[in-house]
Protein backbone atom coordinates (compact mmCIF):
# COMPACT_ATOMS: atom_id res chain seq x y z
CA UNK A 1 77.83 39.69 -79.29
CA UNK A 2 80.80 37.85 -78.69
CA UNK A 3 84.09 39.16 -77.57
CA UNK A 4 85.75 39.43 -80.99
CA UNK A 5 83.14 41.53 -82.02
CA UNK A 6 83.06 43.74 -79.13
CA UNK A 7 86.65 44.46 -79.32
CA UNK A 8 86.36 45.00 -83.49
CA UNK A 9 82.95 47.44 -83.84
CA UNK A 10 84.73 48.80 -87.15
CA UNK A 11 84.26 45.05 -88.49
CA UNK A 12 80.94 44.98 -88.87
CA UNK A 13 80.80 48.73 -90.03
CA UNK A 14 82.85 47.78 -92.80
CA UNK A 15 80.81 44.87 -93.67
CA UNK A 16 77.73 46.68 -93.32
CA UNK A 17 78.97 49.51 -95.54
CA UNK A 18 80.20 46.91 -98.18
CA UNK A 19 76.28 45.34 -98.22
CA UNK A 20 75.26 48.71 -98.93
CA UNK A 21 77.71 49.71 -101.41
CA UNK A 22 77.05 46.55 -103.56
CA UNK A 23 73.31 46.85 -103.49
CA UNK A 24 73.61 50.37 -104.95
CA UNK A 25 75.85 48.94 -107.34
CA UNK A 26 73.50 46.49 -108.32
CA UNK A 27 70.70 49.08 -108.45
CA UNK A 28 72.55 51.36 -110.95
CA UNK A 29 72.89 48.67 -113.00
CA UNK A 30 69.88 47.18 -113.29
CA UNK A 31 68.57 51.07 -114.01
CA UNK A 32 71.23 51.40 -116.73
CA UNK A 33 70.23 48.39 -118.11
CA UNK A 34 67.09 48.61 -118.18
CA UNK A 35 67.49 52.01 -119.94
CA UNK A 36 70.09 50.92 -122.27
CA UNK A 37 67.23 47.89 -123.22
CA UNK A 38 64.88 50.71 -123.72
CA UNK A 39 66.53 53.01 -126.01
CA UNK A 40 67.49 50.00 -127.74
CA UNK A 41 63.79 49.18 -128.83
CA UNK A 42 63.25 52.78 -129.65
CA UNK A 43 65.81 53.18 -131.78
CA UNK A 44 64.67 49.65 -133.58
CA UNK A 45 61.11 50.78 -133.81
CA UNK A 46 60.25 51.80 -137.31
CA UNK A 47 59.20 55.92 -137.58
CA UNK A 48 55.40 56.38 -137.35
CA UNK A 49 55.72 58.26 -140.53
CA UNK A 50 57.21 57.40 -143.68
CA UNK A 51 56.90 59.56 -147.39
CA UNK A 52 58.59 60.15 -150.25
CA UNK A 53 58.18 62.85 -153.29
CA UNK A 54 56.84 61.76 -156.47
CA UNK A 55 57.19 64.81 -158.38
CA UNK A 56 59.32 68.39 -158.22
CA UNK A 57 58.89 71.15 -159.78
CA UNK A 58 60.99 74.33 -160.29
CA UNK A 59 59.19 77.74 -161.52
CA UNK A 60 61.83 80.56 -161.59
CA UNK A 61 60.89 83.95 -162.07
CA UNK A 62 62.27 87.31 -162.54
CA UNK A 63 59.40 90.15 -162.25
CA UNK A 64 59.99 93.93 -163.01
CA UNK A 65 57.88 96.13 -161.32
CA UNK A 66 57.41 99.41 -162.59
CA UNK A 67 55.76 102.15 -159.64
CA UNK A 68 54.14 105.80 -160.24
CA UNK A 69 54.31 108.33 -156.92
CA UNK A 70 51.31 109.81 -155.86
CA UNK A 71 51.75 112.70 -158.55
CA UNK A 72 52.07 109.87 -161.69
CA UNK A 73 55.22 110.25 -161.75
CA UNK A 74 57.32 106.77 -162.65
CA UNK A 75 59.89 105.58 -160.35
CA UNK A 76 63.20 103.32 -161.01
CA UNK A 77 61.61 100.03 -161.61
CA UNK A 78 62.27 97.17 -159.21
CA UNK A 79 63.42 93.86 -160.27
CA UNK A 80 62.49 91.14 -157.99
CA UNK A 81 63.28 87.30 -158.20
CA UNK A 82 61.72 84.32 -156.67
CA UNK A 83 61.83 80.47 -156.91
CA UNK A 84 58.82 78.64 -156.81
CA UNK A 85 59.52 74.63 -155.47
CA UNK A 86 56.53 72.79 -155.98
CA UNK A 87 56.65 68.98 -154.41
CA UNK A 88 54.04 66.50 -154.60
CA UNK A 89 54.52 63.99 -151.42
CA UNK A 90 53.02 60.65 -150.68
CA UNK A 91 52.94 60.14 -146.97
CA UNK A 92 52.01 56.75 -145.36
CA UNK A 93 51.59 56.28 -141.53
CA UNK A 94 52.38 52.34 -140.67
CA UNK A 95 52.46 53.17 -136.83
CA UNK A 96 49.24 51.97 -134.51
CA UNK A 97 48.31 55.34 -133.27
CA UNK A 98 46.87 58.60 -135.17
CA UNK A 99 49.83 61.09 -136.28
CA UNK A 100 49.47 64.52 -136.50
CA UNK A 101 51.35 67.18 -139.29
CA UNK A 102 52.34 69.98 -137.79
CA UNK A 103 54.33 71.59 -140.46
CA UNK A 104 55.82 71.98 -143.35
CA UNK A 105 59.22 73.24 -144.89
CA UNK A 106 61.15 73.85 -147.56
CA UNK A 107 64.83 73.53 -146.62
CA UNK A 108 67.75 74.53 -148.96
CA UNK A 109 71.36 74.07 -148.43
CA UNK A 110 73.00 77.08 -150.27
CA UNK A 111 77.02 78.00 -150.28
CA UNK A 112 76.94 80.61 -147.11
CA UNK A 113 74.23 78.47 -145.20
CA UNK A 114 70.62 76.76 -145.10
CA UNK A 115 67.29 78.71 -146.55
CA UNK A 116 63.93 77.74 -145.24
CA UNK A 117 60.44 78.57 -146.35
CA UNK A 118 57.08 76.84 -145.14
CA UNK A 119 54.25 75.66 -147.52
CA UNK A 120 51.93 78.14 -148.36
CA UNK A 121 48.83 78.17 -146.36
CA UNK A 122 45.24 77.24 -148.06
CA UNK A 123 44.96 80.45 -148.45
CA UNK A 124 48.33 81.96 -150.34
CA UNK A 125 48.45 78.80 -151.95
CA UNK A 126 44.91 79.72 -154.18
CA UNK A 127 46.40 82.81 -154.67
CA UNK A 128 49.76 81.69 -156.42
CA UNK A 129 47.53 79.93 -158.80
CA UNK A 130 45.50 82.85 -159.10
CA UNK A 131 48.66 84.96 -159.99
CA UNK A 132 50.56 82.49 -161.43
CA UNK A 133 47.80 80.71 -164.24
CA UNK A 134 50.52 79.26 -166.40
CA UNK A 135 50.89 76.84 -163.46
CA UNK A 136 47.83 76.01 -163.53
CA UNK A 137 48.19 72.51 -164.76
CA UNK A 138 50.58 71.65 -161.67
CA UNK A 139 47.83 71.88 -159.51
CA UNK A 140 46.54 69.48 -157.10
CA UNK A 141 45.21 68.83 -153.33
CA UNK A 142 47.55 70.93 -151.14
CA UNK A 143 49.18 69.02 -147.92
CA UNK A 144 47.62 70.77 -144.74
CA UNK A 145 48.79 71.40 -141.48
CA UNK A 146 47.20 69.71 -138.94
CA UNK A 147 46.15 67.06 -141.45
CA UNK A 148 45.30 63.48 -139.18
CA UNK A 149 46.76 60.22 -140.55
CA UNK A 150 44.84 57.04 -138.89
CA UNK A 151 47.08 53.83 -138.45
CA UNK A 152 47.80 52.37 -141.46
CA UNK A 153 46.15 55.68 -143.78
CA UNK A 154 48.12 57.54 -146.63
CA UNK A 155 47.42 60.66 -148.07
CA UNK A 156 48.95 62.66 -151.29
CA UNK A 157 49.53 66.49 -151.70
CA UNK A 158 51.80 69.24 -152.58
CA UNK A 159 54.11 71.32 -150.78
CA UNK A 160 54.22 74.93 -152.22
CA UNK A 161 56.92 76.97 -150.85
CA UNK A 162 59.16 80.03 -152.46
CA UNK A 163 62.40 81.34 -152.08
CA UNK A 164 63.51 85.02 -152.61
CA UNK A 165 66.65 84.09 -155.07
CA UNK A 166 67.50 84.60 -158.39
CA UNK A 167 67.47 81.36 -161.02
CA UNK A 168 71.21 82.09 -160.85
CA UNK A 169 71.83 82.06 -157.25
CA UNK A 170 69.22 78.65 -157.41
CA UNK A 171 71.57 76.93 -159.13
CA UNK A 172 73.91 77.33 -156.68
CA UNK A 173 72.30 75.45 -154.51
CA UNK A 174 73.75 71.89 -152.98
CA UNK A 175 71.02 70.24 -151.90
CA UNK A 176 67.43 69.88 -151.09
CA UNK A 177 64.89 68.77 -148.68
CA UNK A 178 61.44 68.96 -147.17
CA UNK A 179 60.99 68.25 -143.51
CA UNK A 180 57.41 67.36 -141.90
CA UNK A 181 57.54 68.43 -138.44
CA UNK A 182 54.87 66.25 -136.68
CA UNK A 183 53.30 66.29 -133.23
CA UNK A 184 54.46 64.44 -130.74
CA UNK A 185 56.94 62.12 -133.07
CA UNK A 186 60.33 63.24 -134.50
CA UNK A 187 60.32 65.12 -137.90
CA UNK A 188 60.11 63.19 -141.03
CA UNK A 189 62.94 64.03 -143.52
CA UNK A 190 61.94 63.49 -147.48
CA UNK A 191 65.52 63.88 -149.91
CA UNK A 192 63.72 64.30 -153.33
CA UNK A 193 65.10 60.77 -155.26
CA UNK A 194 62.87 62.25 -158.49
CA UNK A 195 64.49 64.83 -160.49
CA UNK A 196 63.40 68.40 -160.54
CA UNK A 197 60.82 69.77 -163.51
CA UNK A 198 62.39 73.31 -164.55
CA UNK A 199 59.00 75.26 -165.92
C-alpha cells in the first residue's frame, strides 16, 4: 500500500462502492431485459385457441303458468320470460400442446350492466329439447366441458345458454359474446360476425 493510499482509505471505498453499484446496475438490466424480450414473444405468440360462430339463434319465450293449491283451488297465474341463445362454434387449436375447455358462457352487455349464463350441461341441454320440440331441428352435438383439443384438432358444437328476460328487455341489449374459459391458457373471446336467427 503506498503512502497515498494510506493517507486516503475513503479512496478506495469509494471506488469499491462504485464497482459494486455499476454491477448491480448492469444486473437489473440485463433482468429487465431479458424480461422485457420475454413478454415480447408472448405477446407475439399466436393464442392456442382460435373459433368463431357459424350460426345464432334467438328463441324468445313468454310462458304463463297457471298453479292450483293443495285444495284445487287456482292461483294468480305467473308469467315468466326467458331467452334462449343458441350458438353453434367452430373451434380450432393451432398450438403444439393439448388444450383443455373449461367452460362456457354466455355474456350479454345490457343498459344497467353485463348478464352471464353458462351452457347447459349434457344433461339440461336434452331436456330443453325435450321441453322445447319445436327446436328440435336446431339440434346438434353440444360443446362439452372438459372437451380435449390435440395440436392442430378442431371440433364443432353448440353453446345453449338462457337468460331470464323478456323479448323486450332482449332487445335492449348492446352487445354479445361467448367466452371459452380454458385451462391453463387465457380465455378465448368469440364476437358473433353471423347475424342472429329470431325463431
Amino acid at each position: 500500500m503506498s503512502l497515498l493510499d494510506s493517507a486516503n482509505p475513503s479512496s478506495s471505498r469509494d471506488k469499491a462502492s462504485r464497482s459494486g453499484m455499476l454491477l448491480s446496475i448492469l444486473a437489473a438490466t440485463a433482468v429487465l431485459l431479458a424480461a422485457l424480450l420475454l413478454l415480447w414473444w408472448h405477446a407475439h405468440q399466436p393464442p392456442p385457441l382460435v373459433g368463431r360462430v357459424t350460426q345464432l339463434w334467438i328463441h324468445p319465450m313468454h310462458t304463463v303458468l297457471q298453479r292450483k293449491d293443495a285444495n284445487g283451488v287456482e292461483q294468480l297465474p305467473e308469467a315468466f320470460d326467458q331467452v334462449l341463445v343458441l350458438a353453434q362454434i367452430h373451434l380450432q387449436n393451432q398450438s403444439k400442446q393439448p388444450v383443455i375447455l373449461k367452460q362456457l358462457l354466455t355474456n350479454l352487455t345490457l343498459p344497467d350492466g353485463m348478464d352471464s349464463s353458462y351452457a347447459a350441461t349434457p344433461t339440461d341441454y336434452d331436456r330443453v329439447f325435450l321441453a322445447y320440440p319445436e327446436l328440435a331441428s336446431l339440434r346438434t352435438q353440444p360443446l362439452h366441458p372438459d372437451t380435449i383439443l390435440q395440436p392442430g384438432a378442431s371440433t364443432d358444437g353448440m353453446i345453449l345458454s338462457s337468460f331470464q328476460l323478456s323479448a323486450d328487455r332482449w332487445k335492449q341489449q348492446r352487445g354479445m359474446h361467448f367466452e371459452i374459459d380454458l385451462k391453463m391458457h387465457p380465455a378465448l373471446i368469440l364476437t358473433p360476425a353471423v347475424a342472429p336467427i329470431l325463431r
